[in-house]
N, C-alpha and C. Protein backbone atom coordinates (compact mmCIF):
# COMPACT_ATOMS: atom_id res chain seq x y z
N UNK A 1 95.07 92.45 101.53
CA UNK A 1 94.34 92.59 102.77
C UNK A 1 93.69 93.96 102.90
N UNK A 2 94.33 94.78 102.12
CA UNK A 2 93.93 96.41 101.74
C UNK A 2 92.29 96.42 101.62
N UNK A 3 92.24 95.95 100.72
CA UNK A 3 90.61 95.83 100.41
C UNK A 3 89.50 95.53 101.21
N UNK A 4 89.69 94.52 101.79
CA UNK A 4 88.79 93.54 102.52
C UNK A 4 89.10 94.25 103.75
N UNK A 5 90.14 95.30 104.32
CA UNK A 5 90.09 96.14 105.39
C UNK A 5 88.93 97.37 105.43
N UNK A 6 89.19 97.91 104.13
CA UNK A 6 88.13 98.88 102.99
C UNK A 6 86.80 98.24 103.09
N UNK A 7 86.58 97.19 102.89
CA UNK A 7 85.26 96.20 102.84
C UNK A 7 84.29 96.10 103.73
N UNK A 8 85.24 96.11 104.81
CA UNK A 8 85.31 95.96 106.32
C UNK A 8 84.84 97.20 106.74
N UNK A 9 85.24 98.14 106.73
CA UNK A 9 85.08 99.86 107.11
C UNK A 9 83.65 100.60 106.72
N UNK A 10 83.77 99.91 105.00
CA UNK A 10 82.02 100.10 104.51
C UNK A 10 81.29 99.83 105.01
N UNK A 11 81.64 98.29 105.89
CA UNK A 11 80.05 97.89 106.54
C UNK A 11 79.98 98.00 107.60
N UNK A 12 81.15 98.95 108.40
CA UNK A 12 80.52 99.58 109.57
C UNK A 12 81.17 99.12 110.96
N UNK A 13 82.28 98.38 110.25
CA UNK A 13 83.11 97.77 111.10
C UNK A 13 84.34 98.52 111.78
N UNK A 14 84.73 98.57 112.98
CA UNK A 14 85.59 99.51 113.49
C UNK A 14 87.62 98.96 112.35
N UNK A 15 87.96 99.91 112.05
CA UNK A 15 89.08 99.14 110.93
C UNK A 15 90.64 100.60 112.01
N UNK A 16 91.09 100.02 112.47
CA UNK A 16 92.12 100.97 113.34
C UNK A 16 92.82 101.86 112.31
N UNK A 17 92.59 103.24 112.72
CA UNK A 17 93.09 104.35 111.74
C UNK A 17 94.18 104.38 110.98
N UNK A 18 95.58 104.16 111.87
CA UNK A 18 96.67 104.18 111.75
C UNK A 18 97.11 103.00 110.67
N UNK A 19 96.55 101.84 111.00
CA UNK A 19 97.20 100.39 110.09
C UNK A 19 96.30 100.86 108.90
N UNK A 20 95.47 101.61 108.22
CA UNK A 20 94.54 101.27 106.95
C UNK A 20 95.42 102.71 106.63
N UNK A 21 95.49 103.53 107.44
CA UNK A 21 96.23 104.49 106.51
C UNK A 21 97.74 104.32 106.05
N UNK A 22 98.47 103.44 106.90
CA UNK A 22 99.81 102.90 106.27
C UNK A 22 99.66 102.35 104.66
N UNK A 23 98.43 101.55 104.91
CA UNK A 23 98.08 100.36 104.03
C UNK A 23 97.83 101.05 102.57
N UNK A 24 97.28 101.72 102.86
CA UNK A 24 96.50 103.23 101.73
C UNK A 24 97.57 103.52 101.20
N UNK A 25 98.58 104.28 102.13
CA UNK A 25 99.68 105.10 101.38
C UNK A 25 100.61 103.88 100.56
N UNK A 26 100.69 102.50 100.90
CA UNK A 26 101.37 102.23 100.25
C UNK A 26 100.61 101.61 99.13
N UNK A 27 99.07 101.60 98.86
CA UNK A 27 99.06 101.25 97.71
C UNK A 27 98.93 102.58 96.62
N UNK A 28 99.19 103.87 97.46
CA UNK A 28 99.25 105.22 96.57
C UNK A 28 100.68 104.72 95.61
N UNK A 29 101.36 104.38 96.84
CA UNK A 29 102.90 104.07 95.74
C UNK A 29 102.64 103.40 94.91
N UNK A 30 101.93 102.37 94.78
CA UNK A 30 101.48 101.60 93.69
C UNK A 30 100.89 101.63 92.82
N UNK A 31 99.75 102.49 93.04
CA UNK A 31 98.81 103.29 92.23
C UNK A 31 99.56 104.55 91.49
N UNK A 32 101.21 104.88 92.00
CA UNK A 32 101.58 105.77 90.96
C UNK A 32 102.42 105.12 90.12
N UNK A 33 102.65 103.60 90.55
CA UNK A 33 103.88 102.85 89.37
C UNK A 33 104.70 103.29 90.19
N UNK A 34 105.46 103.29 91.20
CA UNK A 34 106.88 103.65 92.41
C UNK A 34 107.46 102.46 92.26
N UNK A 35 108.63 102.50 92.04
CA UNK A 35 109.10 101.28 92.73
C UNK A 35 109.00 100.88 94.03
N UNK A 36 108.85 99.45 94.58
CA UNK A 36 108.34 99.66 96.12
C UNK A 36 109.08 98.47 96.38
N UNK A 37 110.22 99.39 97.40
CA UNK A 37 111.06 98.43 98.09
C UNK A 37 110.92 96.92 98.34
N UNK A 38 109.83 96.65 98.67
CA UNK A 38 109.23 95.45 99.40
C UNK A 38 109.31 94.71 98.16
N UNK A 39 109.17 94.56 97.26
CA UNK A 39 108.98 93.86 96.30
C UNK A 39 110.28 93.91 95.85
N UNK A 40 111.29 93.87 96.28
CA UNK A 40 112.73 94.15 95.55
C UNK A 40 113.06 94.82 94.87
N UNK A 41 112.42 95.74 95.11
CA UNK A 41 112.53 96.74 93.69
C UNK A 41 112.13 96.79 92.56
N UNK A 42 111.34 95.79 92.52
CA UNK A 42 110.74 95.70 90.89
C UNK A 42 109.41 96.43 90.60
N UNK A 43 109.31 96.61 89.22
CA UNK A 43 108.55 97.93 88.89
C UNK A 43 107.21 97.18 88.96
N UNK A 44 106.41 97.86 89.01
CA UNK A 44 104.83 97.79 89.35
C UNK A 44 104.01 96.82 87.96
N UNK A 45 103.52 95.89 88.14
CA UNK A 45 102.91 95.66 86.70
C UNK A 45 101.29 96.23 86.68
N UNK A 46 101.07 96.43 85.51
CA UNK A 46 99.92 96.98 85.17
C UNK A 46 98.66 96.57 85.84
N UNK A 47 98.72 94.97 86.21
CA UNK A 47 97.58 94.38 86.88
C UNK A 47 97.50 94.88 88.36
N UNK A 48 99.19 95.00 88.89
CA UNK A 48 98.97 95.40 90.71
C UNK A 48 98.56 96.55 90.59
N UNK A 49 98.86 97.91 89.86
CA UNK A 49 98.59 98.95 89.44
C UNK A 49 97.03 99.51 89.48
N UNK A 50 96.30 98.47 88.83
CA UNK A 50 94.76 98.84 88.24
C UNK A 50 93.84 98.68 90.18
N UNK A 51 94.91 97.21 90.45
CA UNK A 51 94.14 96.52 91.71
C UNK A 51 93.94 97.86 92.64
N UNK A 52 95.35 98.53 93.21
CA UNK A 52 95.65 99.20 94.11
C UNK A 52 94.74 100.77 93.90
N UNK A 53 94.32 100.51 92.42
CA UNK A 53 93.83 102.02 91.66
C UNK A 53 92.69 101.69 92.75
N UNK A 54 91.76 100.86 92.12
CA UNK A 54 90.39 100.12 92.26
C UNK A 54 90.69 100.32 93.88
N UNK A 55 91.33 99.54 94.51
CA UNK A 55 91.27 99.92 96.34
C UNK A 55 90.85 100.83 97.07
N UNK A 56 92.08 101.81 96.11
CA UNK A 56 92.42 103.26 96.67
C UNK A 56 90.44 104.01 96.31
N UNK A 57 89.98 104.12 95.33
CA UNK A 57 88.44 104.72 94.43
C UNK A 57 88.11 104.12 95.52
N UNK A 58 87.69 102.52 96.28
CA UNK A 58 86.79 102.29 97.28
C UNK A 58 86.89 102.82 98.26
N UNK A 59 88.18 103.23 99.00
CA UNK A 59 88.35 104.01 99.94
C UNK A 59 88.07 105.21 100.01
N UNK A 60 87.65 105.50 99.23
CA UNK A 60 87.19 107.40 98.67
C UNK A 60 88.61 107.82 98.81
N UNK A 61 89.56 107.34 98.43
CA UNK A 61 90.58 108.19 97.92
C UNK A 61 91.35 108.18 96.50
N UNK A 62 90.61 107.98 95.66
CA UNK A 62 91.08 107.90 94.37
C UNK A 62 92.23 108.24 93.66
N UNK A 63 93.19 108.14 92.75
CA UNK A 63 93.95 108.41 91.71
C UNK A 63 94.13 108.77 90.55
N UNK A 64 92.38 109.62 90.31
CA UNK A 64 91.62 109.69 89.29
C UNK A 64 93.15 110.24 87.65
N UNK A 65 93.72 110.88 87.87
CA UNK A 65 94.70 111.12 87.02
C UNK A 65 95.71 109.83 85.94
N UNK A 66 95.96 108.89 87.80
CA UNK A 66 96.96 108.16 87.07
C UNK A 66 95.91 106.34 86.39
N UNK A 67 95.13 106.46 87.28
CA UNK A 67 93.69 105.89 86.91
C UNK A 67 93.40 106.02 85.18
N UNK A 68 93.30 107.08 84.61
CA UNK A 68 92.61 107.34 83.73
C UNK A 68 94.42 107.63 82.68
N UNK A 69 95.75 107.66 83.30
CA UNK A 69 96.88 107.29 82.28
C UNK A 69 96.80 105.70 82.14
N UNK A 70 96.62 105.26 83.12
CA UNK A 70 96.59 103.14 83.36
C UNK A 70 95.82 103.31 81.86
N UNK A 71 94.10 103.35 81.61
CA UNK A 71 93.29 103.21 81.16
C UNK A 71 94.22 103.54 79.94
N UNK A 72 94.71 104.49 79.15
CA UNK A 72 95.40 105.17 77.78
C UNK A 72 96.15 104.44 77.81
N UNK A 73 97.29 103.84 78.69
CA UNK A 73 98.12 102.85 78.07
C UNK A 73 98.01 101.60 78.02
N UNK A 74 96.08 101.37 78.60
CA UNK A 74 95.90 99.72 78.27
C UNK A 74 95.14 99.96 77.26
N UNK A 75 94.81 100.64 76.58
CA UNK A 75 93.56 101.18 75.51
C UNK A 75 94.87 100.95 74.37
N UNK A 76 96.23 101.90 74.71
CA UNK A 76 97.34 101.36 73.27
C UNK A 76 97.75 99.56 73.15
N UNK A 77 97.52 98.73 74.12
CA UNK A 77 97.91 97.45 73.99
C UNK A 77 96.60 96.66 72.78
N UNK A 78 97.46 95.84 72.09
CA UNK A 78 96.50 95.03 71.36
C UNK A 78 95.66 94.05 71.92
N UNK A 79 96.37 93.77 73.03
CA UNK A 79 95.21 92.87 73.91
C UNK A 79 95.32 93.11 75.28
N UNK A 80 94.98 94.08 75.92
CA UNK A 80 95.16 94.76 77.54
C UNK A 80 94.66 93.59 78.23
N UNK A 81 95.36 93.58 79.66
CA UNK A 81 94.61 92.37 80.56
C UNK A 81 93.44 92.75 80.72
N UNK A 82 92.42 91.89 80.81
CA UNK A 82 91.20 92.33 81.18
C UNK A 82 91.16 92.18 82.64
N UNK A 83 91.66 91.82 83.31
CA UNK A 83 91.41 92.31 84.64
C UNK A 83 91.80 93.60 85.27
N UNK A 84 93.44 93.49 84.69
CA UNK A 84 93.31 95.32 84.63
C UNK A 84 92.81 95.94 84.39
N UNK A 85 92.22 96.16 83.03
CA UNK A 85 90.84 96.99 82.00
C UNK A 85 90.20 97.12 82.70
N UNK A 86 89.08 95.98 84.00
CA UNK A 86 88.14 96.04 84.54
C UNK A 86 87.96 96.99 85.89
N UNK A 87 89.51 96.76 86.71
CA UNK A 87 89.92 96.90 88.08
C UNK A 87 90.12 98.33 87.65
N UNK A 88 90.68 98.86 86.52
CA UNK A 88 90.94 100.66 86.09
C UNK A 88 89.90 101.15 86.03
N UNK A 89 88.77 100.60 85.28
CA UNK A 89 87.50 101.56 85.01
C UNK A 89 86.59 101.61 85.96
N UNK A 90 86.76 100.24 87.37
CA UNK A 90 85.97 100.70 88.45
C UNK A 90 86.25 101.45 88.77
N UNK A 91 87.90 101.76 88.82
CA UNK A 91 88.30 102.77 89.79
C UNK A 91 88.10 104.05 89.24
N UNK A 92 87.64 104.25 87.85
CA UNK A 92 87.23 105.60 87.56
C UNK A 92 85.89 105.49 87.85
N UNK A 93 84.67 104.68 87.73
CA UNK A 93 83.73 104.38 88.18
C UNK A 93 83.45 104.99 89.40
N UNK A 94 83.84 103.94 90.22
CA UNK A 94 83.31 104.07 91.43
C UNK A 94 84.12 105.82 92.24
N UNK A 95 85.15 106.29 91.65
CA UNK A 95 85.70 107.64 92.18
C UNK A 95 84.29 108.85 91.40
N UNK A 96 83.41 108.27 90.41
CA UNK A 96 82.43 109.54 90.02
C UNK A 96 82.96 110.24 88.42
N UNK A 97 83.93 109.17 87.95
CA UNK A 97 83.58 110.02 86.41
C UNK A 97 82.91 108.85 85.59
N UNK A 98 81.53 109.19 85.70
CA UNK A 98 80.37 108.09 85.14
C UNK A 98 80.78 108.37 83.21
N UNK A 99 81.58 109.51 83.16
CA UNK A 99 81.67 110.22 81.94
C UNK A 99 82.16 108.97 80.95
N UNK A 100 82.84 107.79 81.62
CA UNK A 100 83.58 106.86 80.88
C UNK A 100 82.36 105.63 81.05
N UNK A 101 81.50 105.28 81.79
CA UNK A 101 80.75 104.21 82.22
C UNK A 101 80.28 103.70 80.74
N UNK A 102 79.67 104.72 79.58
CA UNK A 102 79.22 103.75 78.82
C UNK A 102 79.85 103.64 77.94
N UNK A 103 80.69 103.70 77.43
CA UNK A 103 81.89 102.98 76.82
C UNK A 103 81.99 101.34 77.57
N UNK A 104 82.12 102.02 78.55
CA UNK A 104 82.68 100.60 79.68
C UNK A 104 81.56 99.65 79.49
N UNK A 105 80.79 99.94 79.68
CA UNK A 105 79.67 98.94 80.04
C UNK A 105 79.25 98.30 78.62
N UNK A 106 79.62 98.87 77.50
CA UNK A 106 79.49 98.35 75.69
C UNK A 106 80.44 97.25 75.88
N UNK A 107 81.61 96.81 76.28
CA UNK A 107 83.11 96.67 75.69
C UNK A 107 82.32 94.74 76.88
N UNK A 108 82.85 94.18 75.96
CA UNK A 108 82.43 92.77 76.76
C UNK A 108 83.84 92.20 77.27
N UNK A 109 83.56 91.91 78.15
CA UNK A 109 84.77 91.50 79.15
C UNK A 109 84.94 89.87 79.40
N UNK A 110 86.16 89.89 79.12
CA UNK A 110 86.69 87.85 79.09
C UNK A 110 87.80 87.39 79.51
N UNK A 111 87.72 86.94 80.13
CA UNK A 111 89.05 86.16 81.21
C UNK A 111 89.59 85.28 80.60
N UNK A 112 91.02 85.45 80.17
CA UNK A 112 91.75 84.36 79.60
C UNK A 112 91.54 82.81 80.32
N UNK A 113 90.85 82.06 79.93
CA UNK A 113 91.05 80.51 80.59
C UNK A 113 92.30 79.96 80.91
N UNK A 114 93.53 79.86 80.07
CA UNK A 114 94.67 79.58 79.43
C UNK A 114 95.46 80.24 80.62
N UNK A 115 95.12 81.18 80.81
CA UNK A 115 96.14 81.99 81.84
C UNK A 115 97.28 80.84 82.88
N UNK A 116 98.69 81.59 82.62
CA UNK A 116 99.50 80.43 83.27
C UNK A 116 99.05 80.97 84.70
N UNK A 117 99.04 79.99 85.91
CA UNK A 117 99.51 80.59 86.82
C UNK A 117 100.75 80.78 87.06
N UNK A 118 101.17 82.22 87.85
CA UNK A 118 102.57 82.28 88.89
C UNK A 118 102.17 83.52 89.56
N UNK A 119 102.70 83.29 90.75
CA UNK A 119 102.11 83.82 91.85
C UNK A 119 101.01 84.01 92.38
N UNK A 120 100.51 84.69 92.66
CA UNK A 120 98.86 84.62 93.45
C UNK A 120 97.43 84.60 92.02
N UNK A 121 98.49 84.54 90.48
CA UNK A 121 97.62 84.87 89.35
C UNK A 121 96.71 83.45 89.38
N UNK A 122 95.56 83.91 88.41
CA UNK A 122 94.98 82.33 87.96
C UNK A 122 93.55 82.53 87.23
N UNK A 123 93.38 82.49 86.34
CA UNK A 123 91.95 83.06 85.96
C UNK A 123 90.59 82.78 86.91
N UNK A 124 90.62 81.51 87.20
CA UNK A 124 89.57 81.69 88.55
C UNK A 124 89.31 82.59 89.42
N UNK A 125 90.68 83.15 89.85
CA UNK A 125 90.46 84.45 90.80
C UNK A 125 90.28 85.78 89.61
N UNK A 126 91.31 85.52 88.54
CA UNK A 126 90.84 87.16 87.60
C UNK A 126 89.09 87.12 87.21
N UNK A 127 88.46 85.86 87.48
CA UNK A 127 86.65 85.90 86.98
C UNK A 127 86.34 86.67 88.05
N UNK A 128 87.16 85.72 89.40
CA UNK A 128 86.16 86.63 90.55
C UNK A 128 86.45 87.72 90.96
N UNK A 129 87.50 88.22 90.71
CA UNK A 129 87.56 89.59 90.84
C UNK A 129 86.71 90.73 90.17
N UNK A 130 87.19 90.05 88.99
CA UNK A 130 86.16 91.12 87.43
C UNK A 130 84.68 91.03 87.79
N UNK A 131 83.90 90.21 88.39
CA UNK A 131 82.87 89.68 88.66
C UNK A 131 82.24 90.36 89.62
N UNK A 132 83.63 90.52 90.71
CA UNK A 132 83.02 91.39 92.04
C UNK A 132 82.83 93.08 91.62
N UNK A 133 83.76 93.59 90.87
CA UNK A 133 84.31 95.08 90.67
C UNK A 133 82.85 95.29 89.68
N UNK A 134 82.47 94.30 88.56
CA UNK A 134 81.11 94.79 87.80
C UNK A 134 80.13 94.60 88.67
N UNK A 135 80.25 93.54 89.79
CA UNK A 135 78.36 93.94 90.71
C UNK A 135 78.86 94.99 91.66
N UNK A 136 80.06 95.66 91.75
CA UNK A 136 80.33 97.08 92.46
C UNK A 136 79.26 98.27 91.48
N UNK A 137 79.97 98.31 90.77
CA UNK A 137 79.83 99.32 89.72
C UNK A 137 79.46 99.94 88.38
N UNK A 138 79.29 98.16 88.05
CA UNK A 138 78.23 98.43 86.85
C UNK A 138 77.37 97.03 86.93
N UNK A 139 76.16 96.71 87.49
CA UNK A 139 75.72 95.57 87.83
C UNK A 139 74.83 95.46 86.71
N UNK A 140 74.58 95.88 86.03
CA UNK A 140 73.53 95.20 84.77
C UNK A 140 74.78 95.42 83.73
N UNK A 141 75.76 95.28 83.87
CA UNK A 141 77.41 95.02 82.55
C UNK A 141 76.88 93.81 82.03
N UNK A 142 76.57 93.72 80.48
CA UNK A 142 76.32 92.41 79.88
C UNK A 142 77.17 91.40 80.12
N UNK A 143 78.25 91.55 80.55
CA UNK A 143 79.46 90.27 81.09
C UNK A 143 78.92 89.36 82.34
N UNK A 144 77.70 90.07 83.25
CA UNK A 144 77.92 89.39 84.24
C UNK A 144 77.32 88.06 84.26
N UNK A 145 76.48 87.57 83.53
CA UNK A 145 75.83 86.48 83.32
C UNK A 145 76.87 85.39 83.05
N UNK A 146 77.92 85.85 81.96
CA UNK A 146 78.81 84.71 81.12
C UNK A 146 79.93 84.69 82.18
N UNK A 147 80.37 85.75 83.29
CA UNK A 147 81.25 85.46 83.78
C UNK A 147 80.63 84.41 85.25
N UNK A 148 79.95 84.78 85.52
CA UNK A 148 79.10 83.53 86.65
C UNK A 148 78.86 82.41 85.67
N UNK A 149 78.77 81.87 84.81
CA UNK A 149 78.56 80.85 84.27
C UNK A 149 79.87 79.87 84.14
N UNK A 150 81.27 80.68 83.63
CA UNK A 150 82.15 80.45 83.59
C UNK A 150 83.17 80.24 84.95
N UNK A 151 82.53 80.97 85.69
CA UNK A 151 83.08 80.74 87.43
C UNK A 151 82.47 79.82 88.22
N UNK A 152 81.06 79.55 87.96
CA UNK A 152 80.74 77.98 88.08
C UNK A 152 81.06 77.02 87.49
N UNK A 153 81.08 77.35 85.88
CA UNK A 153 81.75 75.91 85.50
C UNK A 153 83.39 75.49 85.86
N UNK A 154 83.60 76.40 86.04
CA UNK A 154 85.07 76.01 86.59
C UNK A 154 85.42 75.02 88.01
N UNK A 155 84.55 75.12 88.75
CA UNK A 155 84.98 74.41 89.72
C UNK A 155 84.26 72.98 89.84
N UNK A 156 85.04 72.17 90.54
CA UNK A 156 84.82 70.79 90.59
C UNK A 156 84.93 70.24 92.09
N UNK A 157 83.33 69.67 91.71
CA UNK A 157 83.13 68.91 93.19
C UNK A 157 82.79 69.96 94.36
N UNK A 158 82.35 71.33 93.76
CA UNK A 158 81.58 72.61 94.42
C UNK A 158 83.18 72.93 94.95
N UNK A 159 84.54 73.07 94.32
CA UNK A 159 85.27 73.59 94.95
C UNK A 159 86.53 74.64 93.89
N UNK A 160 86.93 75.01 93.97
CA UNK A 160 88.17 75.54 92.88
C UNK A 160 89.09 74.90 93.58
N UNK A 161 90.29 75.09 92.56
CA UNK A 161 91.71 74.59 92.98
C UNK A 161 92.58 74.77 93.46
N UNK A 162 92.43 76.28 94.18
CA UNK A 162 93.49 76.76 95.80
C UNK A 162 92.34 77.13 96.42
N UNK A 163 92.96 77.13 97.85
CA UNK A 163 92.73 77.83 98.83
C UNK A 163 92.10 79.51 98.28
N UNK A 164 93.58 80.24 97.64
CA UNK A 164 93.18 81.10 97.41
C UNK A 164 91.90 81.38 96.09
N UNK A 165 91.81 80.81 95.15
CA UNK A 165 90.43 80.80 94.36
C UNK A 165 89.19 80.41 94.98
N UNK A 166 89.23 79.53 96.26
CA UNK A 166 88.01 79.08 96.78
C UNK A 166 87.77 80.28 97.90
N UNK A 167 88.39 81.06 98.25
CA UNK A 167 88.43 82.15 99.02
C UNK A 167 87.63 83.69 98.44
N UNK A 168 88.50 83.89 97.05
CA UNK A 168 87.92 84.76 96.10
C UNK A 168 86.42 84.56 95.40
């Protein structure tokens, strides 16, 4: 809801001080890898990590440090999520170190189809996310054509298959 509060604020919409700055600080905890109570204690995965990075850069409050460690330890994986990959480099993006953009914008970006769902995951929503963060921040990214192609063909009967993918 972080985001779309952020979303909200950009376009000029009154967003109450106090609830977006709670909201902020706790995705700072997230954005540093904290364990965060709320979640039982369990450690941060790389994908909530990149999301909360990416939030925090839209809010003009960036994490540019732990932002750009995310990025080095998805750069050592043999196959990094690409939604993380995507959601990290906006967030160095859109915080102003363009210094990484063309790398970024070379590297072609692809959403596992296959992806199991569990929990709020599902590749329908990882297209539209990746989809939204490149017409943020890098809108001529050679991905964006194949990923709208692939986010239309996915749905059936003009609809996706939750609530939450037809939302995203």
């Amino acid at each position: 809801a972080t985001h779309f509060l952020v979303e909200a604020k950009k376009a000029g919409y009154e967003v109450p001080k106090a609830s977006l700055a709670l909201a902020l600080a706790h995705l700072r905890q997230i954005g540093r890898a904290q364990r965060v109570s709320t979640y039982r204690n369990a450690g941060v995965t790389q994908r909530a990590q990149a999301y909360a990075l990416y939030v925090l850069a839209l809010a003009k409050s960036p994490l540019k440090s732990e932002t750009q460690n995310l990025i080095n330890d998805l750069k050592k994986q043999k196959a990094p999520n690409a939604e993380a990959w995507t959601l990290a480099h906006g967030a160095l993006l859109m915080s102003g170190s363009r210094a990484i953009a063309r790398a970024f914008a070379g590297k072609e970006i692809t959403i596992d189809s296959e992806a199991k769902r569990h929990g709020f995951a599902s590749s329908t929503r990882s297209l539209a996310l990746t989809l939204s963060v490149l017409a943020d921040v890098a809108p001529s990214h050679r991905s964006i054509p194949a990923l709208v192609k692939r986010l239309n063909k996915s749905a059936k009967f003009g609809r996706w298959g939750t609530t939450q993918e037809n939302a995203f």
